[in-house]
C-alpha atoms as a PDB file:
ATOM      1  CA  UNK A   1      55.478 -16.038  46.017  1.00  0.00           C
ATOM      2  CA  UNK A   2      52.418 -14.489  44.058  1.00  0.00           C
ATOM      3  CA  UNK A   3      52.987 -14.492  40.384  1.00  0.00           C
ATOM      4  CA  UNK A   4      50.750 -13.149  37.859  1.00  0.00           C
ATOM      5  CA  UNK A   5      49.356 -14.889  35.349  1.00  0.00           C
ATOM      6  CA  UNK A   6      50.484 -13.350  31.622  1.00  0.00           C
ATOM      7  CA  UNK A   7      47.067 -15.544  30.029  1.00  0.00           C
ATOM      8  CA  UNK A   8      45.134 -13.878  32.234  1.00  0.00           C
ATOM      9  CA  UNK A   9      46.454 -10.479  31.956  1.00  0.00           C
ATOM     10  CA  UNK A  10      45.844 -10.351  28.485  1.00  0.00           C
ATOM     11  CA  UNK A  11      42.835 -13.084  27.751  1.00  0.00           C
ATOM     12  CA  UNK A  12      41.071 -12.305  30.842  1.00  0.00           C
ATOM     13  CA  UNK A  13      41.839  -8.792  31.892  1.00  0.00           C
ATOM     14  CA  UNK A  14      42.986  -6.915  28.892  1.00  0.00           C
ATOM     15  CA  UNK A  15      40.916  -8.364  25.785  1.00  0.00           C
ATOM     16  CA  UNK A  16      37.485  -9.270  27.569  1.00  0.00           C
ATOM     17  CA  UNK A  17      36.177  -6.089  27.354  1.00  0.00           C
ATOM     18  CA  UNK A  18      37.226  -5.684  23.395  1.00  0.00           C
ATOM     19  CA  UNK A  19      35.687  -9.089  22.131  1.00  0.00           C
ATOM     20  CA  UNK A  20      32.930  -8.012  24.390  1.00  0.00           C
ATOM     21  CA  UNK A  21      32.355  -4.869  22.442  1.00  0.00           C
ATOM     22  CA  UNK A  22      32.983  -6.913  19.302  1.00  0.00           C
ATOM     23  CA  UNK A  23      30.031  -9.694  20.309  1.00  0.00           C
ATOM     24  CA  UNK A  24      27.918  -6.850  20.930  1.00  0.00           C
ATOM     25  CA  UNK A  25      28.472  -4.764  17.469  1.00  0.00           C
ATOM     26  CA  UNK A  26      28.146  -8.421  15.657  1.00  0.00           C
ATOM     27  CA  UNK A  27      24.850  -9.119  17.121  1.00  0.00           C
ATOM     28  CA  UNK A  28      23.898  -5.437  15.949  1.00  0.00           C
ATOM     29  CA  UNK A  29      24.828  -5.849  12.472  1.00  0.00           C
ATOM     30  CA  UNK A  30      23.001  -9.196  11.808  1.00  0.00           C
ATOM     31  CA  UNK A  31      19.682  -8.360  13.239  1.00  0.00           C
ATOM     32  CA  UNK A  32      19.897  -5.068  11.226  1.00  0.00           C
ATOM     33  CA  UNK A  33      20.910  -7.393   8.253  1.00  0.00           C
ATOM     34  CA  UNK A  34      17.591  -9.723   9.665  1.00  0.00           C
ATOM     35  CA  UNK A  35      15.504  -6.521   9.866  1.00  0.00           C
ATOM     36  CA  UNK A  36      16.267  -5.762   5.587  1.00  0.00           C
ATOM     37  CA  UNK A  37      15.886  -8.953   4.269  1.00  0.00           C
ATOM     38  CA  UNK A  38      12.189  -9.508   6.460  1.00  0.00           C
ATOM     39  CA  UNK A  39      10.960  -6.335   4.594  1.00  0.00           C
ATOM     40  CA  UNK A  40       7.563  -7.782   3.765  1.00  0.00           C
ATOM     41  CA  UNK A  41       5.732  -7.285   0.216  1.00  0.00           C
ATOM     42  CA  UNK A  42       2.934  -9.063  -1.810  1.00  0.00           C
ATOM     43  CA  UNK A  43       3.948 -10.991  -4.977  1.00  0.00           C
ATOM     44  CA  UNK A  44       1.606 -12.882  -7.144  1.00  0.00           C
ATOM     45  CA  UNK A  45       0.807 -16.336  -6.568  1.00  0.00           C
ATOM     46  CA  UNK A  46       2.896 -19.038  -8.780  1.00  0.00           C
ATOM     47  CA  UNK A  47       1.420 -19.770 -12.067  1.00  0.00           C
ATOM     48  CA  UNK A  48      -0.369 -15.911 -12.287  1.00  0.00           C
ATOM     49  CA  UNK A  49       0.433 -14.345 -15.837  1.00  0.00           C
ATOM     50  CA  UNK A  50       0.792 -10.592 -15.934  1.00  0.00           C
ATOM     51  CA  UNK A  51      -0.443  -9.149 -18.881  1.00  0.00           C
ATOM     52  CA  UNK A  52       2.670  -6.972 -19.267  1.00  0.00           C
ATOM     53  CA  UNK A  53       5.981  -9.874 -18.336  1.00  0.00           C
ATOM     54  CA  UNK A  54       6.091  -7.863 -15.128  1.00  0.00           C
ATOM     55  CA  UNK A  55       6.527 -10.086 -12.184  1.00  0.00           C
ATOM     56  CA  UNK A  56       5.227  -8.494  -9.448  1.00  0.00           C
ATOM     57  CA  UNK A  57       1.923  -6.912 -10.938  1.00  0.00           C
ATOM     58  CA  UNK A  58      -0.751  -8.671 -11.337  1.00  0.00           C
ATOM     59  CA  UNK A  59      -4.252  -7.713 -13.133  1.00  0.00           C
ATOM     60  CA  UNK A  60      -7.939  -9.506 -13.841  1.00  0.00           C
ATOM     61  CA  UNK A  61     -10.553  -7.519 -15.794  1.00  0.00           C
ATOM     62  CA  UNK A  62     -14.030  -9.064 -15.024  1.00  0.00           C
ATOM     63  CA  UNK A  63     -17.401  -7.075 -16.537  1.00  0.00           C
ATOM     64  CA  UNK A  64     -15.664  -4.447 -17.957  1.00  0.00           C
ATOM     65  CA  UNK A  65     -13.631  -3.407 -15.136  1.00  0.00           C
ATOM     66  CA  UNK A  66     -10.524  -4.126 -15.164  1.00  0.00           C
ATOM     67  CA  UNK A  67      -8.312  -3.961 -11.882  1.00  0.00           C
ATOM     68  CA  UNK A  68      -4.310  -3.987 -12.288  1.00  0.00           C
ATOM     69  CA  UNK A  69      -2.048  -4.182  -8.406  1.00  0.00           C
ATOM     70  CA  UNK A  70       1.387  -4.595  -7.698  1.00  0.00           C
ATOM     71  CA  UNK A  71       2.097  -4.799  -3.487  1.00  0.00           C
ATOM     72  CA  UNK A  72       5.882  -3.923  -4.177  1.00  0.00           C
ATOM     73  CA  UNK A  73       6.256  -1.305  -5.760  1.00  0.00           C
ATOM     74  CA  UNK A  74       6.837   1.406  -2.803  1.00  0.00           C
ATOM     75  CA  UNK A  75      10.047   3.274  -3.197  1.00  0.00           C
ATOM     76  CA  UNK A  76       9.363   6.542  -1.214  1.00  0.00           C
ATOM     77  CA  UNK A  77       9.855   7.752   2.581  1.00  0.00           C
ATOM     78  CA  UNK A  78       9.352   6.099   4.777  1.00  0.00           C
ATOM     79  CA  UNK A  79      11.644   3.231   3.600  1.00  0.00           C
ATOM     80  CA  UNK A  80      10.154   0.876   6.175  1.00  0.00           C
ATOM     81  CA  UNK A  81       6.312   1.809   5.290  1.00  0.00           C
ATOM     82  CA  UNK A  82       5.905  -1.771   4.562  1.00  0.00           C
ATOM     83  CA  UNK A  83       6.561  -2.427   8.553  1.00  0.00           C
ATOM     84  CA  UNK A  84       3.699  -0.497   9.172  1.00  0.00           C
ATOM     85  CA  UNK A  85       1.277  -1.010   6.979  1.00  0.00           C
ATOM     86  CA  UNK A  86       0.730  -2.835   3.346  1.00  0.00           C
ATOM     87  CA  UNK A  87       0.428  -0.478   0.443  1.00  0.00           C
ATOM     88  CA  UNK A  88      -0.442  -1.811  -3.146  1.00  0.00           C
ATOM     89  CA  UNK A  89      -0.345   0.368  -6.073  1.00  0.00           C
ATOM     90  CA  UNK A  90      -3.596   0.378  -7.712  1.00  0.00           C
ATOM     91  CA  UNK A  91      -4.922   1.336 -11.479  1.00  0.00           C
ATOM     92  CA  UNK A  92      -8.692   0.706 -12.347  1.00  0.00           C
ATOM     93  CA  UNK A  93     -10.369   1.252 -15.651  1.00  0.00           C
ATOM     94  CA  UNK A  94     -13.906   1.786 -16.273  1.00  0.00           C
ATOM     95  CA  UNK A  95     -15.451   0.160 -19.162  1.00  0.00           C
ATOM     96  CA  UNK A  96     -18.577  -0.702 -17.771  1.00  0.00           C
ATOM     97  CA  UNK A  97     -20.947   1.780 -19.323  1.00  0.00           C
ATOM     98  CA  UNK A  98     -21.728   3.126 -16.243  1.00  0.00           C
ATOM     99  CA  UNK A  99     -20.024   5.388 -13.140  1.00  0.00           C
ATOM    100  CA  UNK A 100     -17.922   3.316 -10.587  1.00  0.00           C
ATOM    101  CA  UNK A 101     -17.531   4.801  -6.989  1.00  0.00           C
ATOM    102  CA  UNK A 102     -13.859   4.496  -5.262  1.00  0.00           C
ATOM    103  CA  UNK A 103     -14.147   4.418  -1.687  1.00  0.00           C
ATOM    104  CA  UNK A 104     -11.943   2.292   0.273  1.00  0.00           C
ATOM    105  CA  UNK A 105     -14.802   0.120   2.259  1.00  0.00           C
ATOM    106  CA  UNK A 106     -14.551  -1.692  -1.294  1.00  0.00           C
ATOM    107  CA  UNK A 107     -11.561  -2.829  -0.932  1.00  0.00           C
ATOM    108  CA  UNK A 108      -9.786  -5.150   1.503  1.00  0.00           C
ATOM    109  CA  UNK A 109      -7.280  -8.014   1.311  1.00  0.00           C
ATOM    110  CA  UNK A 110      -8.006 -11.581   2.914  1.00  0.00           C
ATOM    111  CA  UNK A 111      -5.825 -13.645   4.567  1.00  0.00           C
ATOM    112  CA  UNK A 112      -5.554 -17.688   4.276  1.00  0.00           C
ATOM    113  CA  UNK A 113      -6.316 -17.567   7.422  1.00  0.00           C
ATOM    114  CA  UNK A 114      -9.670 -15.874   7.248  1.00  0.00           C
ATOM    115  CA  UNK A 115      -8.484 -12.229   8.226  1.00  0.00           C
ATOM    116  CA  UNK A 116      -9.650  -9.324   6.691  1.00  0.00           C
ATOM    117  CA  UNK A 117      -7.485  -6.280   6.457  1.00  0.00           C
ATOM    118  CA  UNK A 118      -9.395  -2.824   5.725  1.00  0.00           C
ATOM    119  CA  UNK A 119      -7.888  -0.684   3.358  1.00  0.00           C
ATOM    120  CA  UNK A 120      -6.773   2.781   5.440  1.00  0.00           C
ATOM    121  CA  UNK A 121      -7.202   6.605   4.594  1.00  0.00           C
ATOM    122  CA  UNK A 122      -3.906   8.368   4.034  1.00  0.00           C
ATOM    123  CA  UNK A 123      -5.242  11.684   5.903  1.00  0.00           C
ATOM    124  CA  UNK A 124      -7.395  12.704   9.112  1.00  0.00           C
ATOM    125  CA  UNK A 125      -9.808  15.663   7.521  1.00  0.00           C
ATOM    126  CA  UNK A 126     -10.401  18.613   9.597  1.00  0.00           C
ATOM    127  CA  UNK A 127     -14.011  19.541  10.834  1.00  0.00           C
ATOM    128  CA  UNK A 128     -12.984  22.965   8.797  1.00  0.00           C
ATOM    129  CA  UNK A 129     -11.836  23.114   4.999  1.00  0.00           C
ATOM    130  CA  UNK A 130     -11.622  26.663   4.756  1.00  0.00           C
ATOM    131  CA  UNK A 131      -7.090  25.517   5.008  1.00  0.00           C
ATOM    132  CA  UNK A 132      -6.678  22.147   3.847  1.00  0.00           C
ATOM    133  CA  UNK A 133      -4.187  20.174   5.708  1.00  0.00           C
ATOM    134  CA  UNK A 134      -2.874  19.105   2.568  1.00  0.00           C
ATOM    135  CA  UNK A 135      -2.714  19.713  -0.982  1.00  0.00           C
ATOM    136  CA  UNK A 136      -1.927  16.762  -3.365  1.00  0.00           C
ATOM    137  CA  UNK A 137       0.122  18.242  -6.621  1.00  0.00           C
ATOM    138  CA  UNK A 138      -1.094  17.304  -9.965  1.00  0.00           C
ATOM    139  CA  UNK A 139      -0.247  13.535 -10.072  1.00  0.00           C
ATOM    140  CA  UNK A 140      -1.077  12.673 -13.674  1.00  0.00           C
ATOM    141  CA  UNK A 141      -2.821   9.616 -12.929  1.00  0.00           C
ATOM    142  CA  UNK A 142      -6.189   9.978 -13.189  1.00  0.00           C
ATOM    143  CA  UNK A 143      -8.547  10.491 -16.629  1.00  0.00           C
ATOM    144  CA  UNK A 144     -12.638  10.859 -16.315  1.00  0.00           C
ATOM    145  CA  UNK A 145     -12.126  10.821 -12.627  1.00  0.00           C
ATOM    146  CA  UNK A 146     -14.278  12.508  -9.925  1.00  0.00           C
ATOM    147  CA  UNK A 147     -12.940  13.539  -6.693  1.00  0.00           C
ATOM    148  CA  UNK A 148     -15.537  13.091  -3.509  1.00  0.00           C
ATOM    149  CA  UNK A 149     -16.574  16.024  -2.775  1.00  0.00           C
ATOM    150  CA  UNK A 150     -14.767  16.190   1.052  1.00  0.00           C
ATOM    151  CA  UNK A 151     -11.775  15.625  -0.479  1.00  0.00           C
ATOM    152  CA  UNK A 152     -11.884  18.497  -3.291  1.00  0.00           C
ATOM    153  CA  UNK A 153      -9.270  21.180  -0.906  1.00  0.00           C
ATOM    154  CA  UNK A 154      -6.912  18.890  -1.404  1.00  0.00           C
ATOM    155  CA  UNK A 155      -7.487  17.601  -4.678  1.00  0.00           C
ATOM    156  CA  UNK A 156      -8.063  21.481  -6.912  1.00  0.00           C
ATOM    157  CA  UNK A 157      -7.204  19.962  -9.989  1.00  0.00           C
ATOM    158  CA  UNK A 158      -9.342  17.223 -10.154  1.00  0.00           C
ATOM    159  CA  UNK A 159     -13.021  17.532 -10.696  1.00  0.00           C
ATOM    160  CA  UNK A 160     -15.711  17.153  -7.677  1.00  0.00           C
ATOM    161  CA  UNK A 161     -18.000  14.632  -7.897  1.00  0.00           C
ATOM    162  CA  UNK A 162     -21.338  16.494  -6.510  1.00  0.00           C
ATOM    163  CA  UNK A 163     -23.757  13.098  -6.692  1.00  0.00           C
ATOM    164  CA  UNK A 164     -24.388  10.278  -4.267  1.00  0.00           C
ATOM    165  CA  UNK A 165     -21.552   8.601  -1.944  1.00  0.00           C
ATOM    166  CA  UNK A 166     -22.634   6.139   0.194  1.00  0.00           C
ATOM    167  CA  UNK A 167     -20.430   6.942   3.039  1.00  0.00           C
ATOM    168  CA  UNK A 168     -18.203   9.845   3.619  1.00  0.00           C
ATOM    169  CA  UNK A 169     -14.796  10.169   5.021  1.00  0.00           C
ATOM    170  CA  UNK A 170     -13.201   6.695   6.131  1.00  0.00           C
ATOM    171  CA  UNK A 171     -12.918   6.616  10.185  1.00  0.00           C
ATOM    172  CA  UNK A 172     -10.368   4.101   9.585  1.00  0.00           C
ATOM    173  CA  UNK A 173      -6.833   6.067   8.834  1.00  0.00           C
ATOM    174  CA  UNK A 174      -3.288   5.728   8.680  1.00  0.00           C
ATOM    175  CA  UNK A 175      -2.265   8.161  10.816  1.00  0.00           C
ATOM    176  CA  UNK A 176      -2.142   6.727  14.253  1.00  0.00           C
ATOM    177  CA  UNK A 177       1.586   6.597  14.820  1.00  0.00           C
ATOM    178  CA  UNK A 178       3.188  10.377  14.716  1.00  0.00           C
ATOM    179  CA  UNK A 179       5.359   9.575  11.588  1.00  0.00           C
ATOM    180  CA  UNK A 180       2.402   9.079   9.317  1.00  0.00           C
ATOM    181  CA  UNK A 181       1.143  10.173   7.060  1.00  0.00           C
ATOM    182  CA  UNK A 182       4.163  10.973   4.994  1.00  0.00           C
ATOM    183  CA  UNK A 183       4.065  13.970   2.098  1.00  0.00           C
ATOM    184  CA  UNK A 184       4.953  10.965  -0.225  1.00  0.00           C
ATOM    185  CA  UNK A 185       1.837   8.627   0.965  1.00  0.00           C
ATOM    186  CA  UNK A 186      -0.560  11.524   0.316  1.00  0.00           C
ATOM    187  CA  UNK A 187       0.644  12.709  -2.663  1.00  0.00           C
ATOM    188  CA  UNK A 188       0.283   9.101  -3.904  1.00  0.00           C
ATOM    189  CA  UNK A 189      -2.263   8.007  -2.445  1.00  0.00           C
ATOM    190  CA  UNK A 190      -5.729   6.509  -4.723  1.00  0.00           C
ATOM    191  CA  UNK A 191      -8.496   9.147  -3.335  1.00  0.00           C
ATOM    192  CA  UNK A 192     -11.850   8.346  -2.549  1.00  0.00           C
ATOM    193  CA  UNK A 193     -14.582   9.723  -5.697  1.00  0.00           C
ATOM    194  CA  UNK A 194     -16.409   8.425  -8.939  1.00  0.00           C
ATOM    195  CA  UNK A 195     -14.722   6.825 -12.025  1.00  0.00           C
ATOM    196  CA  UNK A 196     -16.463   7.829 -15.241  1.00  0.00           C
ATOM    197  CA  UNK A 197     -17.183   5.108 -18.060  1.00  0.00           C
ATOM    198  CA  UNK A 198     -14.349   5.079 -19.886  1.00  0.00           C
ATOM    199  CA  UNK A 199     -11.983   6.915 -17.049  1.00  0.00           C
ATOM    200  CA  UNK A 200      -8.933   5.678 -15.175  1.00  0.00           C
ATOM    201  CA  UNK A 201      -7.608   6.038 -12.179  1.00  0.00           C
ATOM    202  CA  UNK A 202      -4.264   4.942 -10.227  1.00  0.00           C
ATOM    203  CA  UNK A 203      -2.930   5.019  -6.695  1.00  0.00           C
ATOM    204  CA  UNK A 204      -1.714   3.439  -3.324  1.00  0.00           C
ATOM    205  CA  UNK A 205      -4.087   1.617  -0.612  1.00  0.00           C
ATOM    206  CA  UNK A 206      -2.589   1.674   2.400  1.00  0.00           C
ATOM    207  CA  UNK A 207      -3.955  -1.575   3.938  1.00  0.00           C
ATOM    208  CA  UNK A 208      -3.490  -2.790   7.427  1.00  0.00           C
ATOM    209  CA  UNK A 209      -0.375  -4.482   8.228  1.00  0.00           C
ATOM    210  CA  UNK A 210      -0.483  -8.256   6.866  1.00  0.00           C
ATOM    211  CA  UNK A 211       0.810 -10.380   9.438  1.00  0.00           C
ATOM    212  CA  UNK A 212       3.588 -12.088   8.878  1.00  0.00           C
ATOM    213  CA  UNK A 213       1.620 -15.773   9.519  1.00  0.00           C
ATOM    214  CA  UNK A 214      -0.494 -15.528   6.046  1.00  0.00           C
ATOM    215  CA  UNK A 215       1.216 -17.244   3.216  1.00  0.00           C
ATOM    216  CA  UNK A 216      -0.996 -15.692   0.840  1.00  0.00           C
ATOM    217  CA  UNK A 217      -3.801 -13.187   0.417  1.00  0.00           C
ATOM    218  CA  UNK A 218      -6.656 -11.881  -2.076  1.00  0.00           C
ATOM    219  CA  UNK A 219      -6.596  -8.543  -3.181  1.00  0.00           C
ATOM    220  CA  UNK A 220     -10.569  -8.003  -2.960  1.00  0.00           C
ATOM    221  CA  UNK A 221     -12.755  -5.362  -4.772  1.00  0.00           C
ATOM    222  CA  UNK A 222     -16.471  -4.920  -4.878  1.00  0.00           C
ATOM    223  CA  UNK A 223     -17.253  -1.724  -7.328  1.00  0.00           C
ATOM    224  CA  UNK A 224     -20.798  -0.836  -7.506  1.00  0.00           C
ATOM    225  CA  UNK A 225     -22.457   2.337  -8.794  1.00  0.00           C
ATOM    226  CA  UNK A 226     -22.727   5.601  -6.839  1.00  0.00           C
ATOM    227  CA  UNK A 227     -25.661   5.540  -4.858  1.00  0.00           C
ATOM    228  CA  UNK A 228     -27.471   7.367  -1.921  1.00  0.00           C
ATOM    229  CA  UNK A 229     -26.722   5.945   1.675  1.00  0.00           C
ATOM    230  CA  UNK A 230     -28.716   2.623   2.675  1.00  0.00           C
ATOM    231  CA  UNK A 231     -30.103   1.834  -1.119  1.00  0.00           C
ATOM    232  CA  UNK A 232     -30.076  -1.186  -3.123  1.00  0.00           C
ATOM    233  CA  UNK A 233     -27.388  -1.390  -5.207  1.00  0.00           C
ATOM    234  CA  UNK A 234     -26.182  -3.960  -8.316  1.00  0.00           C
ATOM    235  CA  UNK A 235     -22.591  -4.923  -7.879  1.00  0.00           C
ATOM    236  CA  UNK A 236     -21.008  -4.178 -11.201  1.00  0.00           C
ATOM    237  CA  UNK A 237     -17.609  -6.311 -10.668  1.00  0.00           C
ATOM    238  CA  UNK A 238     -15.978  -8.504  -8.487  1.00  0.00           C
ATOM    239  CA  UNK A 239     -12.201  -8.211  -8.151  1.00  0.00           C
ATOM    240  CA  UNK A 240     -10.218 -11.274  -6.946  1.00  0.00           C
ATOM    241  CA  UNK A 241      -6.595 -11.002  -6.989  1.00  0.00           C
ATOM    242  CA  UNK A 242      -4.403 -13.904  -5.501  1.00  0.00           C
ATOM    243  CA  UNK A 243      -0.994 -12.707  -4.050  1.00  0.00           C
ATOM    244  CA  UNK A 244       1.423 -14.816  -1.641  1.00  0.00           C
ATOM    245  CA  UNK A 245       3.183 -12.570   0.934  1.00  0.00           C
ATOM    246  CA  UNK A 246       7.086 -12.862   0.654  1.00  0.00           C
ATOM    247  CA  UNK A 247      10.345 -11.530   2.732  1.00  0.00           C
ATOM    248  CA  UNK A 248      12.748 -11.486  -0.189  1.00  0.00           C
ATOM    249  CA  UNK A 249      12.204 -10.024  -3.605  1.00  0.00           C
ATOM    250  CA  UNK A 250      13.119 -12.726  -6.546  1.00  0.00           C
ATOM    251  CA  UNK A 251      17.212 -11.993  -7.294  1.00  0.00           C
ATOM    252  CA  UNK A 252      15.718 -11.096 -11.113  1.00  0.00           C
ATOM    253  CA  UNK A 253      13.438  -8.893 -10.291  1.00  0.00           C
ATOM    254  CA  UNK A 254      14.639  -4.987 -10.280  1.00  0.00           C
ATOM    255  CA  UNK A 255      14.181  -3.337  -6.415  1.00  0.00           C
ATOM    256  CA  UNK A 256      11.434  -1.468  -5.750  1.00  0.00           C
ATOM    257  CA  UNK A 257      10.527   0.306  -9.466  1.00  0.00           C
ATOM    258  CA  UNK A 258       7.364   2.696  -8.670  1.00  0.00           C
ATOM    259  CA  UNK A 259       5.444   3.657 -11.890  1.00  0.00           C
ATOM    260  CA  UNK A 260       5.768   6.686 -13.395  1.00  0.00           C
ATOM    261  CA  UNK A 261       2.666   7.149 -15.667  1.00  0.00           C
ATOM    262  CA  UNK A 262      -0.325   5.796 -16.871  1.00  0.00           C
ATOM    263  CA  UNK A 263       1.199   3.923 -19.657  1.00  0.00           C
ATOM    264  CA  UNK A 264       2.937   1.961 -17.346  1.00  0.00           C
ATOM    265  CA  UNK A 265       0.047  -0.149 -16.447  1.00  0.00           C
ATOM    266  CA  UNK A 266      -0.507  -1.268 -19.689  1.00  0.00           C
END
C-alpha cells in the first residue's frame, strides 16, 4: 500500500515554493545593498592637505589661479548621477592680472591608466534662442564673471562676455540618455564664459563616467586667456589635482554635504 510521505509533503511540496520566494527576495536585497555601497566618487589622494580640514576637497593655486574641487559632493536628483557620469564641484579664482576663459575643452580628468575623460555640457542648445530651453535661477556663485555669449538666454543675470572664445558650444554633452539633463544639473552646473582678474566662479563638471578600473585620477586644467579661434596663446596656469576613485565614503566623513555659498570654499 501507497503511503505518502509527511517530509515530503511539507519540505518538498508545501515549503519549496516559499524558501524559493525567500532565496529570490534575499538575492534582491543584497545586490541592491551591492548597488549603494559601489556608488563611485573621487577623494583626494593620501597625504593631500586641504586648505580648509575638509576631507574630500582638495585645492592647488599655481600663478595666481587658484583651483579648489571636491568629486563628492553631489546631493541632488538624480541620486545615482554618479552611475552615469562623474561630476566635481568646481570654484576658480582669478588673480592673475589678466581674463581667464572657462570652457570645458580645458578641463579633463586622467586616469592611471592613461585615459582621458572630457568634461561634458549639461545642455544641447537649440539652433534658435529666441525660447531658451532653460533658464538657470540666480545661483550666487559667481563674482566678475562673464557668461559666453551662446549661453546668455539662459544665464539673464549674469553678464555676456562679447570678446573672443576660441570655440563655441561643446559637441560633447550630457544628455544622451532621456533622463538627463536634470533641472538640478543645469541649475548647478559651471557655464562656459570669461573670469575677470580678481572674479570667481563655482560649479559642477559633469565628466565622463570614470571607470571603475582607475585607482586614481588627475583633475586637469589648462586656463589660458580669451583669444580668437586658431591663435597663439600663453597658458596662464596649469592645474594638477591628484584624486583616488573610491566606493565607500570614510565612516567620519558627513554624506554627501553640497556647498551652499561662496564662502564655503574658503
Amino acid at each position: 500500500m501507497y503511503r505518502r510521505n509527511p517530509n515530503r509533503e511539507l519540505g518538498g511540496e508545501r515549503w519549496a515554493p516559499c524558501w524559493s520566494r525567500m532565496y529570490v527576495l534575499l538575492v534582491a536585497l543584497l545586490a541592491s545593498v551591492g548597488a549603494c555601497a559601489t556608488e563611485p566618487e573621487l577623494l583626494p589622494v593620501s597625504g593631500y592637505k586641504s586648505p580648509i580640514g575638509r576631507r574630500t576637497l582638495a585645492a592647488e593655486s599655481r600663478s595666481g589661479v587658484t583651483v579648489t574641487a571636491d568629486g563628492s559632493a553631489w546631493d541632488s536628483p538624480p541620486k545615482k548621477l554618479v552611475t552615469e557620469v562623474t561630476p566635481v564641484w568646481v570654484t576658480l579664482q582669478n588673480a592673475t592680472g589678466r581674463p581667464l576663459r572657462i570652457q570645458y575643452d580645458e578641463f579633463t580628468l586622467r586616469g592611471a591608466s592613461g585615459a582621458t575623460y572630457m568634461a561634458l555640457a549639461p545642455y544641447v542648445l537649440r539652433a534658435s534662442t529666441s525660447k531658451p530651453v532653460f533658464e538657470v535661477p540666480d545661483g550666487g556663485y559667481f563674482d566678475k564673471f562673464q557668461v559666453a555669449a551662446y549661453l546668455a538666454p539662459f544665464y539673464p543675470w549674469l553678464q555676456v562676455w562679447n570678446g573672443p572664445l576660441p570655440y563655441g558650444p561643446s559637441i560633447y554633452s550630457v544628455p544622451w540618455r532621456a533622463s538627463l539633463p536634470t533641472a538640478s544639473m543645469l541649475d548647478r552646473a559651471l557655464p562656459e564664459g570669461v573670469l575677470e582678474n580678481g572674479g570667481t566662479a563655482s560649479g559642477y563638471l559633469y565628466f565622463q563616467r570614470v571607470r571603475p578600473q582607475e585607482g586614481e585620477v588627475s583633475f586637469l586644467a589648462g586656463l589660458q586667456e580669451p583669444t580668437q579661434a586658431q591663435q597663439l596663446t600663453y597658458q596662464l596656469a596649469s592645474i594638477d589635482i591628484p584624486f583616488r576613485r573610491v566606493d565607500r565614503r570614510p565612516p567620519t566623513d558627513s554624506p554627501y554635504t553640497a556647498p551652499t555659498a561662496v564662502p564655503w570654499m574658503y
